[in-house]
N, C-alpha and C. Protein backbone atom coordinates (compact mmCIF):
# COMPACT_ATOMS: atom_id res chain seq x y z
N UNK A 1 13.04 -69.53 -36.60
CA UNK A 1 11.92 -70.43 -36.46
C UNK A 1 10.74 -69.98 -37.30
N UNK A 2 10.44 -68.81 -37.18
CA UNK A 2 9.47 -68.34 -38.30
C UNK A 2 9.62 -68.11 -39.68
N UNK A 3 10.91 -68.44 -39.90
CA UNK A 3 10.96 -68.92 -41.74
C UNK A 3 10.96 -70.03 -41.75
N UNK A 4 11.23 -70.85 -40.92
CA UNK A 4 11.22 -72.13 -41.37
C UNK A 4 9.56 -72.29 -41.54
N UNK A 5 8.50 -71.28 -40.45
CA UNK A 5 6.86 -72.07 -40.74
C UNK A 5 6.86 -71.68 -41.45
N UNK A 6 6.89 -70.40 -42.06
CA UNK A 6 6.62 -69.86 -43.26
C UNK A 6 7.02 -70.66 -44.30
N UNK A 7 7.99 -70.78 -44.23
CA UNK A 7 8.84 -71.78 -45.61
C UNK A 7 7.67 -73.49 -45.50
N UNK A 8 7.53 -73.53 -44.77
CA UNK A 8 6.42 -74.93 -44.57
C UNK A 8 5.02 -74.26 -45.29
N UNK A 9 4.97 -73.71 -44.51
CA UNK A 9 3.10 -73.15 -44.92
C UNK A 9 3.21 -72.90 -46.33
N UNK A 10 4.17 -72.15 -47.15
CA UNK A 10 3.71 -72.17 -48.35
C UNK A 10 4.34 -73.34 -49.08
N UNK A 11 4.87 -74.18 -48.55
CA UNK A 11 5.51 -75.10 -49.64
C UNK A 11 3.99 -76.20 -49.27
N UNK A 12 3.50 -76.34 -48.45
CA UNK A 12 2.30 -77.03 -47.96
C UNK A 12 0.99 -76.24 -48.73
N UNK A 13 0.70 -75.30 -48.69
CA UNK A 13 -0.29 -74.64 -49.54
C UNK A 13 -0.47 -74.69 -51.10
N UNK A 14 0.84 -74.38 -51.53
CA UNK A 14 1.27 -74.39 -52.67
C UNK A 14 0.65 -75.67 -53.25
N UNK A 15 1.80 -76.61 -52.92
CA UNK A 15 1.23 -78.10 -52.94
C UNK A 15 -0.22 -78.73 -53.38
N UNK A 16 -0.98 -77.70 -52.14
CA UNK A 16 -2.38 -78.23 -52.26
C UNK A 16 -3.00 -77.80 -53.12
N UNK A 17 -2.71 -76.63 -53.75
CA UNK A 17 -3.50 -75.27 -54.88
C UNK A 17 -2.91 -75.92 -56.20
N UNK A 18 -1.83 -76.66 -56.00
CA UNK A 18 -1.18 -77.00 -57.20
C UNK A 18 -2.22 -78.20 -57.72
N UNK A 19 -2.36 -79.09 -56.55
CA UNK A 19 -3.61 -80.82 -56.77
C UNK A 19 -4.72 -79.82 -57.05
N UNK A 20 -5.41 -79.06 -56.02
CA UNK A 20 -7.11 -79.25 -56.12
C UNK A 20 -6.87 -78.26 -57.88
N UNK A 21 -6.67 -77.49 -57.84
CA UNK A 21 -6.62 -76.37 -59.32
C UNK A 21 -6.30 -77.32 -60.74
N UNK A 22 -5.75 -78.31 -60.75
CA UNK A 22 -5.47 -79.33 -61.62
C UNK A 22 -6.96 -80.16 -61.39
N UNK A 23 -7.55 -80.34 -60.36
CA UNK A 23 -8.38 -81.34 -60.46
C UNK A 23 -9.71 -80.40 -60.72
N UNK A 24 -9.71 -79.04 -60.94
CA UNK A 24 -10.26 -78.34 -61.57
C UNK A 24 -10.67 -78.24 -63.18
N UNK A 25 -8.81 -78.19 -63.50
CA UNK A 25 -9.38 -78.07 -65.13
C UNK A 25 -8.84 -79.61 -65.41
N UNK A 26 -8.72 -80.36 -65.15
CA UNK A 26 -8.26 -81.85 -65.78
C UNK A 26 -8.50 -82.98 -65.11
N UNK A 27 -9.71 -83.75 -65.81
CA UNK A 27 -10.36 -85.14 -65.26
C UNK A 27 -8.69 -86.68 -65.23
N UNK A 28 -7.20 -85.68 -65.43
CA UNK A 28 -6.45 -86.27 -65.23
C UNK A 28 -5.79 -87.67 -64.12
N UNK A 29 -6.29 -86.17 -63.06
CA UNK A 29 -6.27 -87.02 -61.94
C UNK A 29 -7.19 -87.88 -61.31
N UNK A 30 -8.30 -87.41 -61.14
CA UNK A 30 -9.40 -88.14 -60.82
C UNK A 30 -10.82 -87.32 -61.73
N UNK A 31 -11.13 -88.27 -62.63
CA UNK A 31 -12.53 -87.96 -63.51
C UNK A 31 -13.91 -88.06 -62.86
N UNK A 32 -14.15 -88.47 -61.52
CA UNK A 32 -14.95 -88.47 -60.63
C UNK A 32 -15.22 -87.19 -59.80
N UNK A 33 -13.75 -86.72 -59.14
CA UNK A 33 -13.65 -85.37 -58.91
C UNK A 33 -13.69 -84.37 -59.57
N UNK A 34 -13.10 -84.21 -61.26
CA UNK A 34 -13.29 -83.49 -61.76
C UNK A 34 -14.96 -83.18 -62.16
N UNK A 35 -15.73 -84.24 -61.97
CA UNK A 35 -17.48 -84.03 -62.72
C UNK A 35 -17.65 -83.04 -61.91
N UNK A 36 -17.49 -84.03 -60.31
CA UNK A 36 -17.80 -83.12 -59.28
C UNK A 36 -17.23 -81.31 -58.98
N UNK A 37 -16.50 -81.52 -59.35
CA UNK A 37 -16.05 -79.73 -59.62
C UNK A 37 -16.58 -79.24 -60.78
N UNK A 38 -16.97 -79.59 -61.68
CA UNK A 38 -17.83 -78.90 -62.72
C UNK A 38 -19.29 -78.79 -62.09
N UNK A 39 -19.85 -79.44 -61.61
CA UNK A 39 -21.54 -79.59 -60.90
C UNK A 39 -21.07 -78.34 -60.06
N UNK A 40 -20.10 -78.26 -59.05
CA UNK A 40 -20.12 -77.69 -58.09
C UNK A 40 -19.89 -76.12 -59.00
N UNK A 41 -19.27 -75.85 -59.82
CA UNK A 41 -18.79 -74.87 -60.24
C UNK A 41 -20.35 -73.93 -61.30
N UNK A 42 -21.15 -75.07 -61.55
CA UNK A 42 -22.28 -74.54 -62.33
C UNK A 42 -23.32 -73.94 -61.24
N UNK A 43 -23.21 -74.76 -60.07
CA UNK A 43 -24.27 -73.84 -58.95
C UNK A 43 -23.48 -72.44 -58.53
N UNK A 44 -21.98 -72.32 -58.20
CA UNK A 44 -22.10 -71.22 -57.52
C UNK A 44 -21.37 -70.21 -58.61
N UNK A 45 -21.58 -70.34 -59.84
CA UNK A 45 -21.83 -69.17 -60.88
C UNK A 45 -23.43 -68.65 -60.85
N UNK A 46 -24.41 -69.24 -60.02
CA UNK A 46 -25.40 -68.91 -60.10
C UNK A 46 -25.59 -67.56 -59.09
N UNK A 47 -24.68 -67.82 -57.79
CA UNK A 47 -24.69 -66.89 -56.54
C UNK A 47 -23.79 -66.42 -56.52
N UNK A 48 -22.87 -66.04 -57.77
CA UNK A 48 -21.68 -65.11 -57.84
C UNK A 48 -22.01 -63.72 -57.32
N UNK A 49 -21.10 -63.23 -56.51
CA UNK A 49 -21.48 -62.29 -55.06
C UNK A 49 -21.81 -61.27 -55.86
N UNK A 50 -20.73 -60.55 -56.92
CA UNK A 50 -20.70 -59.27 -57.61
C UNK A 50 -21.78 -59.10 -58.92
N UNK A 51 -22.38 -60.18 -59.17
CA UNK A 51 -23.96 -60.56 -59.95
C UNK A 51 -25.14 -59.23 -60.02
N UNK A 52 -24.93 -59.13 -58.54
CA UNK A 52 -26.20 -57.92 -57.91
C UNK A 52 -25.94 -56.61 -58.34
N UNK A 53 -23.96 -56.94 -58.11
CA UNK A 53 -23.64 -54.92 -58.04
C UNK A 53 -23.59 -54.60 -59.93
N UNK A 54 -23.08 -56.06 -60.52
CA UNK A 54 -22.62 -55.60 -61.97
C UNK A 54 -23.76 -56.30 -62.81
N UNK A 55 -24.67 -57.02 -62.66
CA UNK A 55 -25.75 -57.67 -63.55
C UNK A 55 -25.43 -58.57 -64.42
N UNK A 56 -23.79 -58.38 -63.91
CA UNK A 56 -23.26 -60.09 -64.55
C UNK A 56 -23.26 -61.29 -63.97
N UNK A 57 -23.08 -62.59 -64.54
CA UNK A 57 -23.06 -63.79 -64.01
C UNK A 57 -21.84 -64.15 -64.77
N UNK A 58 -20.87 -64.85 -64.41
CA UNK A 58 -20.30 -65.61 -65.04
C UNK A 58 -20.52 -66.84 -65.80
N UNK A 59 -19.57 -67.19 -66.61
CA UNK A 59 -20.05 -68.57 -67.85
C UNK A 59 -19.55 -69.55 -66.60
N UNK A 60 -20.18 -70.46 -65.93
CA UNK A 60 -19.67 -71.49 -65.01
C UNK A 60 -17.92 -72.74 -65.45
N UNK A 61 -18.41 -72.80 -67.13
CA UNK A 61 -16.94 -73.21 -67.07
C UNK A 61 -15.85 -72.21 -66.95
N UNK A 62 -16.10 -71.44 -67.55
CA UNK A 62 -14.84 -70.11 -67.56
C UNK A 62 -14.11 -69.58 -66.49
N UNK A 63 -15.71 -69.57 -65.48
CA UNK A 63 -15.58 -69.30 -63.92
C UNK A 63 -14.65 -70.69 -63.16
N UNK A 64 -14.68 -71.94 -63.61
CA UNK A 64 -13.99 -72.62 -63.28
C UNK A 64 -12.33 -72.91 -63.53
N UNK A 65 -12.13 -72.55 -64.92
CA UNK A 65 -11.12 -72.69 -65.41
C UNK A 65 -10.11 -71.47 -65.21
N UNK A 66 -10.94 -70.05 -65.20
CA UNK A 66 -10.24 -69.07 -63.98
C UNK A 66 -9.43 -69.24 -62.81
N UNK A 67 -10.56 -70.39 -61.89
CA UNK A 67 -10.73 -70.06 -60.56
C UNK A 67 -9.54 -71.45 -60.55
N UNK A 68 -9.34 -72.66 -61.13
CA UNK A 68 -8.81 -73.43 -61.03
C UNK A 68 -6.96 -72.84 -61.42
N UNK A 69 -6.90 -71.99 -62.77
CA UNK A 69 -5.76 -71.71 -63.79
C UNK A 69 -5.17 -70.63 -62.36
N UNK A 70 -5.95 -70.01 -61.75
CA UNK A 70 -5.08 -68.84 -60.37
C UNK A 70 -4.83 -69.89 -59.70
N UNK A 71 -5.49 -71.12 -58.81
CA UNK A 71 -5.24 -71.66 -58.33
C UNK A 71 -3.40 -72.18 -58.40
N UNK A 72 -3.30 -72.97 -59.56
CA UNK A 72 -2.24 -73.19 -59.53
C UNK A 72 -0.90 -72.46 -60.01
N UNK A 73 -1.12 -71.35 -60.87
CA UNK A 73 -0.13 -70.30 -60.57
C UNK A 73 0.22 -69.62 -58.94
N UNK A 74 -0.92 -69.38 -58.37
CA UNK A 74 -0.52 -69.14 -57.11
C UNK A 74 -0.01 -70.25 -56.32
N UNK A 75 -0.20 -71.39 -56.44
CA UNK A 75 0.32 -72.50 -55.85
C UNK A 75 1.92 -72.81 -55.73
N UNK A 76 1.90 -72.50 -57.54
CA UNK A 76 3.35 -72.86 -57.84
C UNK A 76 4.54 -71.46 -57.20
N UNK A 77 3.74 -70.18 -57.01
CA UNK A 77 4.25 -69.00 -57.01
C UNK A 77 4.99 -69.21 -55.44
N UNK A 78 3.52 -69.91 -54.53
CA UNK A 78 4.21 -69.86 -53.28
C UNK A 78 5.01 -71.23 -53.03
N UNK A 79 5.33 -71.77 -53.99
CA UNK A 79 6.28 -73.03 -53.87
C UNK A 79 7.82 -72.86 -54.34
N UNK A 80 7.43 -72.00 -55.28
CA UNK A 80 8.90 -71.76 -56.12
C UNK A 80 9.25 -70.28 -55.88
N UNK A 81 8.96 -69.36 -56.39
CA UNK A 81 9.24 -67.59 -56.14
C UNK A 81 9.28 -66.97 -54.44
N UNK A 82 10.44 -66.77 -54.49
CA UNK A 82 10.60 -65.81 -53.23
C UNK A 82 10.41 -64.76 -53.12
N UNK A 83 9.97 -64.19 -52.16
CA UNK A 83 9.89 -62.68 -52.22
C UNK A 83 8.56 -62.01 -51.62
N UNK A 84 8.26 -60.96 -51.69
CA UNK A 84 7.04 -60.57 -51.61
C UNK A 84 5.94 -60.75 -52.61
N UNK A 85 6.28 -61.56 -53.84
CA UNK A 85 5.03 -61.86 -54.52
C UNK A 85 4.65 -63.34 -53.85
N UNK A 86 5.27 -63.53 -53.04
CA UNK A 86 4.27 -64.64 -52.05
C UNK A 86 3.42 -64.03 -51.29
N UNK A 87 3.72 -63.07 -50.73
CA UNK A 87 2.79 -62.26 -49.79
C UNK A 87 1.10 -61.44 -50.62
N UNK A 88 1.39 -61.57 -52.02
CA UNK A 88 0.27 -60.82 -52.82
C UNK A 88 -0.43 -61.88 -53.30
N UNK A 89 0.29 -63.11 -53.50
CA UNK A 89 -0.20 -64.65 -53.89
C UNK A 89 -0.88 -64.75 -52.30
N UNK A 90 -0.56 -64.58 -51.47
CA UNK A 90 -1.08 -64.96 -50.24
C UNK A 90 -2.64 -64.15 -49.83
N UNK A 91 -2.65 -63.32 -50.33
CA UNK A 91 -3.75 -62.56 -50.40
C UNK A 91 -4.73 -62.85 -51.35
N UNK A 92 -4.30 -62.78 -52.89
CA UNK A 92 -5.41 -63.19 -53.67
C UNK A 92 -5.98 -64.47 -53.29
N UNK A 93 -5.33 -65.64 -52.73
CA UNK A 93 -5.60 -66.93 -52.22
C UNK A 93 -6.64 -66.86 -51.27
N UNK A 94 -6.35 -65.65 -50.26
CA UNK A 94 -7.41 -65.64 -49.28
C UNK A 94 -8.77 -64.81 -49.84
N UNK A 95 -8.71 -64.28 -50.82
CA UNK A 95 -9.89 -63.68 -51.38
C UNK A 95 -10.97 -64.61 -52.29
N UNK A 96 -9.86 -66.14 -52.76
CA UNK A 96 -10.35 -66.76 -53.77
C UNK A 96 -11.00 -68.20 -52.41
N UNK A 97 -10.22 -67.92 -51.41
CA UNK A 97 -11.25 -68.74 -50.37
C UNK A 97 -12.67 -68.00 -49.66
N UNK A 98 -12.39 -67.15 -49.65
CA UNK A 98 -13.54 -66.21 -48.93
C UNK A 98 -14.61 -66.20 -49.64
N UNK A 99 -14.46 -66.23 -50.92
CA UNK A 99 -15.25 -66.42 -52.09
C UNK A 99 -16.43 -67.89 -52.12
N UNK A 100 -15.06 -68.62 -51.99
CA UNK A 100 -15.75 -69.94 -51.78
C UNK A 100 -16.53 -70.44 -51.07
N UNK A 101 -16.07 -70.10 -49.76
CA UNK A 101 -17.02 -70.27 -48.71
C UNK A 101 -18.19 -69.40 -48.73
N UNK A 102 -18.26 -68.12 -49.14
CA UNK A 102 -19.77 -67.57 -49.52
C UNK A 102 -20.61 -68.25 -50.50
N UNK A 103 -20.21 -68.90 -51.69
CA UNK A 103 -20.63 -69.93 -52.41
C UNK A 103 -20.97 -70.61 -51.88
N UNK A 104 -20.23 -71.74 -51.36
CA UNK A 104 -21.08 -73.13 -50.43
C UNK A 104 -22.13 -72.23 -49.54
N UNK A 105 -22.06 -71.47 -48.46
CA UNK A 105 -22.98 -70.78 -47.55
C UNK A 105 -24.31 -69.93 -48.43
N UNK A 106 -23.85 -69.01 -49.39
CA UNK A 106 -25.04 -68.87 -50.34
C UNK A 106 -26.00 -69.80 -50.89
N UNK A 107 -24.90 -71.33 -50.99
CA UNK A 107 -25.96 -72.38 -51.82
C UNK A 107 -26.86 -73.00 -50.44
N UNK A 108 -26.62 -72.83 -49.38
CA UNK A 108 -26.65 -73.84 -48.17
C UNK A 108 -26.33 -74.96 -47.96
N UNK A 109 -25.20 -75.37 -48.13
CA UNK A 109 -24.42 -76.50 -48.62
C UNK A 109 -24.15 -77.13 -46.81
N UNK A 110 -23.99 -76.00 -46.04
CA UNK A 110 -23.25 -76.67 -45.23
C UNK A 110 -22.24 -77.15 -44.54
N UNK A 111 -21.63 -77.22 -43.63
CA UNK A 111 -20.49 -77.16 -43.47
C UNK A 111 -19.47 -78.10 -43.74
N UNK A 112 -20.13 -79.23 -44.21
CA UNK A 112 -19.43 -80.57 -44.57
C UNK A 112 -18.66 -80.08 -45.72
N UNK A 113 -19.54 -79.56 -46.01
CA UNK A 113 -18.86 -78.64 -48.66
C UNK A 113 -18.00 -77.97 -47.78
N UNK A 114 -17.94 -76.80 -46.92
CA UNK A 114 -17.24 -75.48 -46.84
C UNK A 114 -15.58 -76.24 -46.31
N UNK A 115 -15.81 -77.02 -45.34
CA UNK A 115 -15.02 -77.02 -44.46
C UNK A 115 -13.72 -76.92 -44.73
N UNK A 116 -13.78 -78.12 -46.17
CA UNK A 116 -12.19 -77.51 -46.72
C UNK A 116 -11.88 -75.93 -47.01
N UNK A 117 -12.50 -75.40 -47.53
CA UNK A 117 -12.42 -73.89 -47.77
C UNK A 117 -11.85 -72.93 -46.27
N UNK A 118 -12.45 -74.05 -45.54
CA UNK A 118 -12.42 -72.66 -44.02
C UNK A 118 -11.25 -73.46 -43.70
N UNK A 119 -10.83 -74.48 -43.59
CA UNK A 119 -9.49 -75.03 -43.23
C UNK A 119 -8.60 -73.89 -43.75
N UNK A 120 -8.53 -73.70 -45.46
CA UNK A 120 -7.35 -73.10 -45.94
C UNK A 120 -7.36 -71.80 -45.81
N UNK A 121 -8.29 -71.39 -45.80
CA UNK A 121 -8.36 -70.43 -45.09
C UNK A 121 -7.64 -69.69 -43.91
N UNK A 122 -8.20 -69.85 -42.97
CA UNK A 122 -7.06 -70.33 -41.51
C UNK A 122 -6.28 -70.41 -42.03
N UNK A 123 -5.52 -71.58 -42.26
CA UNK A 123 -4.14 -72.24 -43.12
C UNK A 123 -3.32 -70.42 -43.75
N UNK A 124 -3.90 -70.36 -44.84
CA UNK A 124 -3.84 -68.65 -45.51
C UNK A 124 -3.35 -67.72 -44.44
N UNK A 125 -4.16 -67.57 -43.41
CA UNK A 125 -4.46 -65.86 -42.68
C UNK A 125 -3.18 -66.71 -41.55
N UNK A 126 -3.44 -67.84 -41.45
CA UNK A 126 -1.56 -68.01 -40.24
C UNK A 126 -0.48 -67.86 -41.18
N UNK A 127 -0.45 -67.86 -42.05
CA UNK A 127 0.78 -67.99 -43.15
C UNK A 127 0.70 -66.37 -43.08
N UNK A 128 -0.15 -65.75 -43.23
CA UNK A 128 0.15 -64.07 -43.26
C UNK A 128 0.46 -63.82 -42.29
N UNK A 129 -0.46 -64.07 -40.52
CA UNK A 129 0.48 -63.83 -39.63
C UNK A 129 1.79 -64.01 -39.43
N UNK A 130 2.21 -65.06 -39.63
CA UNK A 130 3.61 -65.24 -39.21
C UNK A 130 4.46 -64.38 -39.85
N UNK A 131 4.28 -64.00 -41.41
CA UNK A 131 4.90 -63.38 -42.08
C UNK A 131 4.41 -61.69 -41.60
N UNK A 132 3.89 -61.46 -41.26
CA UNK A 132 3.41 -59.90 -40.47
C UNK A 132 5.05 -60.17 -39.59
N UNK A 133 4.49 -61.14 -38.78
CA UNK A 133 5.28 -61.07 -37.13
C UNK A 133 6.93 -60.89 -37.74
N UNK A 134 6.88 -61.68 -38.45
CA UNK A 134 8.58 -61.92 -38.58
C UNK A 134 9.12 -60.33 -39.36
N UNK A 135 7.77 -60.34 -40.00
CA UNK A 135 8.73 -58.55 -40.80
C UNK A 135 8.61 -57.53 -39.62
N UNK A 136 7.94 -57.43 -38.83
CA UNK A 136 8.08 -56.45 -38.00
C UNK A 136 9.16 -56.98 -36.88
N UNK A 137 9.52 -58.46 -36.78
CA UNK A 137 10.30 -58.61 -36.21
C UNK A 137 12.06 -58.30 -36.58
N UNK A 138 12.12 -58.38 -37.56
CA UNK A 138 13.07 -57.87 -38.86
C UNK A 138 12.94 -56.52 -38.60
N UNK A 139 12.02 -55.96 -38.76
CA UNK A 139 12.33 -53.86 -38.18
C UNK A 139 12.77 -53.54 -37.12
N UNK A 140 12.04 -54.25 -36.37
CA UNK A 140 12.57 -53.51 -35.02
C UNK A 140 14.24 -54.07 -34.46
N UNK A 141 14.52 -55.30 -34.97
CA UNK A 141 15.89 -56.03 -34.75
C UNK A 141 16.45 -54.82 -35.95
N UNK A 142 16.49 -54.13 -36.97
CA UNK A 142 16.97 -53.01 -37.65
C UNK A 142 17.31 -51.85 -37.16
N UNK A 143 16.02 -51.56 -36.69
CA UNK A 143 16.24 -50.19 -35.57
C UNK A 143 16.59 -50.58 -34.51
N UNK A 144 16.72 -51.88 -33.56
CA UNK A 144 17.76 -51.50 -32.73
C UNK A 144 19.31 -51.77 -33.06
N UNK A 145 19.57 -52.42 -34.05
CA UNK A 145 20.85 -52.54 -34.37
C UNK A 145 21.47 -50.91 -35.23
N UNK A 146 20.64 -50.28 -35.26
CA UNK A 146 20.91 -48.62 -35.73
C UNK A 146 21.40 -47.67 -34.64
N UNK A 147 20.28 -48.14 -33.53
CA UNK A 147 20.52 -47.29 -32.47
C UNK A 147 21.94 -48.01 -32.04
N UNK A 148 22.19 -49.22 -32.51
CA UNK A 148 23.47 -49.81 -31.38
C UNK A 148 24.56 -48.94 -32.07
N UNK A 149 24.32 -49.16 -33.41
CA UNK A 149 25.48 -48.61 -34.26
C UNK A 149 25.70 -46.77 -33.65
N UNK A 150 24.44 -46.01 -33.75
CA UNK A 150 24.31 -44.53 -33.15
C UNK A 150 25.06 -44.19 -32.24
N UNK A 151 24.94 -45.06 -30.76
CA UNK A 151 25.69 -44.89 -29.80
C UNK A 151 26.94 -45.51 -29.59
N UNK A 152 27.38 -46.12 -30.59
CA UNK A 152 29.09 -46.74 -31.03
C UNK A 152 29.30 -45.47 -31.69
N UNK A 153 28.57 -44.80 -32.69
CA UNK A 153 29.18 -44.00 -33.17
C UNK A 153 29.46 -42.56 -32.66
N UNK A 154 28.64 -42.20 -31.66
CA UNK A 154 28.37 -41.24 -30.59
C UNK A 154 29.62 -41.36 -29.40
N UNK A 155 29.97 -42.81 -29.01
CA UNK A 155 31.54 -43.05 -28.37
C UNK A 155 32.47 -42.59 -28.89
N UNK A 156 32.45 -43.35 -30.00
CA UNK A 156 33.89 -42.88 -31.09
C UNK A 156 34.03 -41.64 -30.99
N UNK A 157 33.18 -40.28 -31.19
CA UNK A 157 33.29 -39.62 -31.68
C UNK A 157 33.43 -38.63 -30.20
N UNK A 158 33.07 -39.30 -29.38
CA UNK A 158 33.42 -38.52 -27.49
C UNK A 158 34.89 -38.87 -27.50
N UNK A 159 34.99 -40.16 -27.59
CA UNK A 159 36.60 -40.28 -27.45
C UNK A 159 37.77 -39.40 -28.31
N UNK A 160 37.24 -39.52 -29.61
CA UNK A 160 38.01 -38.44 -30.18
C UNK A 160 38.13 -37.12 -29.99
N UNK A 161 36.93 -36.55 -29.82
CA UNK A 161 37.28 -35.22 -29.18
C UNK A 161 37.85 -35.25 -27.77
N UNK A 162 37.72 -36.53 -27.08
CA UNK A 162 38.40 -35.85 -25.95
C UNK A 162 40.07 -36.02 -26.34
N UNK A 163 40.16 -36.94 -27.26
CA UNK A 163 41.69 -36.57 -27.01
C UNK A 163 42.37 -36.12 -28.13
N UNK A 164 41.59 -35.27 -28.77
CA UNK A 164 41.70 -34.16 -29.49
C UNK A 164 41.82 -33.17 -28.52
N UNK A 165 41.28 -32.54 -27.36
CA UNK A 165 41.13 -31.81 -26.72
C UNK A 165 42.94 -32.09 -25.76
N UNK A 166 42.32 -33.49 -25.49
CA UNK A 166 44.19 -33.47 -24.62
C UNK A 166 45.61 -33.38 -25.33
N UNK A 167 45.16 -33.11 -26.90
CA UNK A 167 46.19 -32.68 -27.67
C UNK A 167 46.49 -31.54 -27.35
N UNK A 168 45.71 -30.68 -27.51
CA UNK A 168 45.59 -29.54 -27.96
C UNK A 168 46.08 -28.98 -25.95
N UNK A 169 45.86 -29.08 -25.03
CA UNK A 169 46.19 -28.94 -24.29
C UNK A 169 47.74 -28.97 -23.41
């Protein structure tokens, strides 16, 4: 049951990183949305967090076309690639939302701007839980199927000596 959410959550995430990151760098889909992600992308190069510690700002398109070009590699990563580079895609994703939402909240935007951000968010950090739960659920179903094997092999090996012993007798 927990691969199957997992297998949902990122084919559902993916999905979405794949649209909004396209409607980032390409007025393809919608040229209305795309203005609007350029406006939006020129204010919060202004309150870029790491600004203070490094005295840089980013170029706002560059910062967009970055933030859009990860978008959909990670999108496609957790749609198509198995493995644990979903789990590192799953992380940078949640760093590139955390981000966001300090942006809208730095600009005082509000929660109406953020909300998508804090949706996927959530969305993100349950997709890691589940995948926590199920790998530790995967260990411990390991180690006890070790110990089962231990004490099968701990029988075998009573039985044989004992009738090794009633040989020898």
């Amino acid at each position: 049951m927990a691969s199957f959410v997992l297998r949902v959550l990122s084919l559902t995430l993916g999905i979405f990183f794949i649209f909004i990151g396209t409607l980032k760098l390409s007025p393809s889909i919608n040229d209305e949305l795309y203005r609007q992600m350029r406006k939006s992308f020129i204010k919060s190069a202004k309150v870029f967090p790491f600004a203070k510690l490094t005295g840089w700002k980013p170029n706002p398109h560059t910062y967009r076309k970055i933030f859009g070009g990860s978008e959909i590699v990670c999108g496609v990563i957790l749609v198509a690639i198995p493995g644990p580079v979903k789990d590192a895609v799953n992380i940078v994703m949640l760093l590139m939302m955390l981000l966001d939402v300090y942006s809208h909240w730095a600009l005082d935007e509000g929660l109406d701007k953020m909300s998508l951000s804090i949706v996927f968010l959530l969305l993100l950090t349950c997709r890691l839980i589940v995948y926590l739960q199920n790998k530790l659920r995967t260990m411990e179903e390991e180690k006890e199927g070790h110990g089962k094997n231990k004490n099968v092999n701990m029988a075998k090996m009573a039985e044989k000596t004992a009738s090794e012993l009633k040989k020898d007798q």
